[in-house]
Structures are given as structure tokens and as C-alpha cells.
Protein backbone atom coordinates (compact mmCIF):
# COMPACT_ATOMS: atom_id res chain seq x y z
CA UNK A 1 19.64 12.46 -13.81
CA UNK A 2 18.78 10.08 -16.39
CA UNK A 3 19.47 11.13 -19.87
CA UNK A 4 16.68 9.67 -22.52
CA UNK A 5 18.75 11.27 -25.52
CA UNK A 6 22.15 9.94 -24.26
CA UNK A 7 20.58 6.41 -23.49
CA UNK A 8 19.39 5.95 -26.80
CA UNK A 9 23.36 5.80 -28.25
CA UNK A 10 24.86 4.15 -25.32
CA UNK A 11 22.61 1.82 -24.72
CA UNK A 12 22.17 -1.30 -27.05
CA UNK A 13 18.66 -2.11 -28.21
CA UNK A 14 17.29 -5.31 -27.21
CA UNK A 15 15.57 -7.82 -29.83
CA UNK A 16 12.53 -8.98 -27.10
CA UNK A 17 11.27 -7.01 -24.25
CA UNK A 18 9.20 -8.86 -21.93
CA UNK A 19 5.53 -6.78 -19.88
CA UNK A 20 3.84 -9.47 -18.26
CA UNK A 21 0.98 -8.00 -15.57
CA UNK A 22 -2.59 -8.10 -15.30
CA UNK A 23 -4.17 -5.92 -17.38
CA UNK A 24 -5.60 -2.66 -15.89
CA UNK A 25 -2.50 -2.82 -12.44
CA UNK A 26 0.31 -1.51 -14.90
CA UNK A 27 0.66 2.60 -14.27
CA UNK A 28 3.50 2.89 -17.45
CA UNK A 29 6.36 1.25 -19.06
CA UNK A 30 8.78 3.77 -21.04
CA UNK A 31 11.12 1.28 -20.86
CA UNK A 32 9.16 -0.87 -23.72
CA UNK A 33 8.78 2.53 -25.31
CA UNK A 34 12.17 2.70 -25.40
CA UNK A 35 12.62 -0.86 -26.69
CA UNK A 36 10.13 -0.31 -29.60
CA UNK A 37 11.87 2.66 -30.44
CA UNK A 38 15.05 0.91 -31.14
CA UNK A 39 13.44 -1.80 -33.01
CA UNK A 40 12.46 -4.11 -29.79
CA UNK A 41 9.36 -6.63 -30.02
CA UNK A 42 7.41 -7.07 -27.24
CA UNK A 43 6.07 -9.75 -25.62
CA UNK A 44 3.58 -8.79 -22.88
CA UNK A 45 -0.43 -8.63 -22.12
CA UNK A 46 -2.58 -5.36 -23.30
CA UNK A 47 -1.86 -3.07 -20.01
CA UNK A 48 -0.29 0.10 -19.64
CA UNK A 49 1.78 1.61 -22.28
CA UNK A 50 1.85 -1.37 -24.35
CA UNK A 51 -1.75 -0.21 -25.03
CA UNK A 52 -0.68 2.91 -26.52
CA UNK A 53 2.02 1.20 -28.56
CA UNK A 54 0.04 -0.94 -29.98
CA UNK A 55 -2.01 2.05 -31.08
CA UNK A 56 0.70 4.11 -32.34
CA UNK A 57 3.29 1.65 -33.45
CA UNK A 58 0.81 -0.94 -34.91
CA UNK A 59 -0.04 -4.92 -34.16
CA UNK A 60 3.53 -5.93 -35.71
CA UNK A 61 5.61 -4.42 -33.04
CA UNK A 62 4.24 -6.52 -30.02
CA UNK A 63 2.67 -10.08 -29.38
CA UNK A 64 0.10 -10.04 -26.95
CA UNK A 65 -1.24 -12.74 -24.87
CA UNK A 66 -3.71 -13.01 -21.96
CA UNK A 67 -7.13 -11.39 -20.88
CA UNK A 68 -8.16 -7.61 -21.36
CA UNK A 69 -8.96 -5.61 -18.50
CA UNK A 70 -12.80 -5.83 -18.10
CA UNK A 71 -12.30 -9.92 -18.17
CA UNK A 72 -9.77 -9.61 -14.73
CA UNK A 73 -13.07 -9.60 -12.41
CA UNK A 74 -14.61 -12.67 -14.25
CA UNK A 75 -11.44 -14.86 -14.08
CA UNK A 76 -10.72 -14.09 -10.70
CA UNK A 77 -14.06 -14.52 -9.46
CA UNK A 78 -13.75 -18.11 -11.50
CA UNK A 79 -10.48 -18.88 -9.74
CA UNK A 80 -11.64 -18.46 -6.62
CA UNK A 81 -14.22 -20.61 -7.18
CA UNK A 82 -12.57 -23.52 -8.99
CA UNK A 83 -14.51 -23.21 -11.79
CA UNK A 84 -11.29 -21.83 -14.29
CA UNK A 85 -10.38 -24.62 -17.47
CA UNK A 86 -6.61 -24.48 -18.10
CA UNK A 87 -5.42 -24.65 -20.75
CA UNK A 88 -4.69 -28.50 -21.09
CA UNK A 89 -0.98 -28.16 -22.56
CA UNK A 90 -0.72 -25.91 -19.18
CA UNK A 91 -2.26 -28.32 -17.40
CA UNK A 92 -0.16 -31.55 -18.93
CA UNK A 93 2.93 -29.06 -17.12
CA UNK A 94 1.52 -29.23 -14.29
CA UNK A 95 0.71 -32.68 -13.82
CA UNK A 96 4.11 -33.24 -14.84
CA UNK A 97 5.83 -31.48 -12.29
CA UNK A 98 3.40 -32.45 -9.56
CA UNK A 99 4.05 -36.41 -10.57
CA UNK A 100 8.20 -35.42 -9.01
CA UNK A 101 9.44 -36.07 -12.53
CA UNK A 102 11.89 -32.89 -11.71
CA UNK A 103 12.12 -33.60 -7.95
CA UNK A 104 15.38 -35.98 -8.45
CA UNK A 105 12.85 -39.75 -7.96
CA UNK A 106 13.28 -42.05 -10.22
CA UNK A 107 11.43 -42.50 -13.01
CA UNK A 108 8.99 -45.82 -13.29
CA UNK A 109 9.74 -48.58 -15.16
CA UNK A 110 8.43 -48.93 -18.93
């Protein structure tokens, strides 16, 4: 029996709330409600609720990143394909971790 009224004086607010999915799979998300209602940012993509805060709460109470939901087709499609750029500060990660820099080998000589 979860108490909404009661939570909202026992339980601290927190400063960042994170709601990463792909847009259009997330049903709801109270809990970021919750954490906007105590004063929370969040940091998430434009799917489920954070849609409707963003609406009622305005642009300054969430950063969003990543695609909308009538893009998720495209990209995948892309994906599958190959044919998807990365971001090349993404992609510099990559390379980075594929070259075993963070695997324990030693690094080359400069």
C-alpha cells in the first residue's frame, strides 16, 4: 500500500532523475513525476510521461536527448542496414575501447 502523500515527506528529493528508452516503448513513469515535483531535473528521451511533463512543467524542468517516436522505424531500419553515422565523439569511444586501451595491454610506445 504505497502512500504518494506520505512519500512525498519521507522521501528525499533527488537533484537528477534519469528515463532513458526508446521513444514510443515507455507505458508511464510517476516516478519522474514525482521527481519533478520535488524539484528533480530530468535527464531522459521524449517518451512516456516525460512527454506530458514537458508539457505541463515546461522545457526547463528536463533535458532531452535522442530521436522522437515517428524517427524509431527509420533508425532502425538504418541500423540494420549499416547505413547509421555515429556520432564521431561516439565513435572516437568506441575505437578506443575496441583498440584494448581498457583491457589491461600495454600501451604502445610514443
Amino acid at each position: 500500500n504505497y502512500c504518494v502523500s506520505a512519500a512525498q515527506v519521507m522521501i528525499p528529493a533527488s537533484d537528477i532523475s534519469e528515463h532513458i528508452s526508446t521513444a514510443g516503448t515507455e507505458a508511464s513513469g510517476t516516478s519522474n513525476m514525482k521527481f519533478v515535483m520535488n524539484g528533480g531535473l530530468i535527464v531522459g528521451t521524449m517518451d512516456g510521461a516525460n512527454i506530458e511533463i514537458r508539457e505541463e512543467c515546461g522545457n526547463d524542468t528536463m533535458f532531452i536527448f535522442g530521436c522522437q517516436e515517428h524517427e524509431v522505424t527509420g533508425i532502425a531500419a538504418k541500423a540494420q542496414e549499416g547505413h547509421y553515422p555515429i556520432d564521431p565523439r561516439l565513435q572516437a569511444v568506441f575505437d578506443t575501447i575496441r583498440s584494448g586501451k581498457f583491457a589491461g595491454q600495454a600501451e604502445p610506445d610514443a
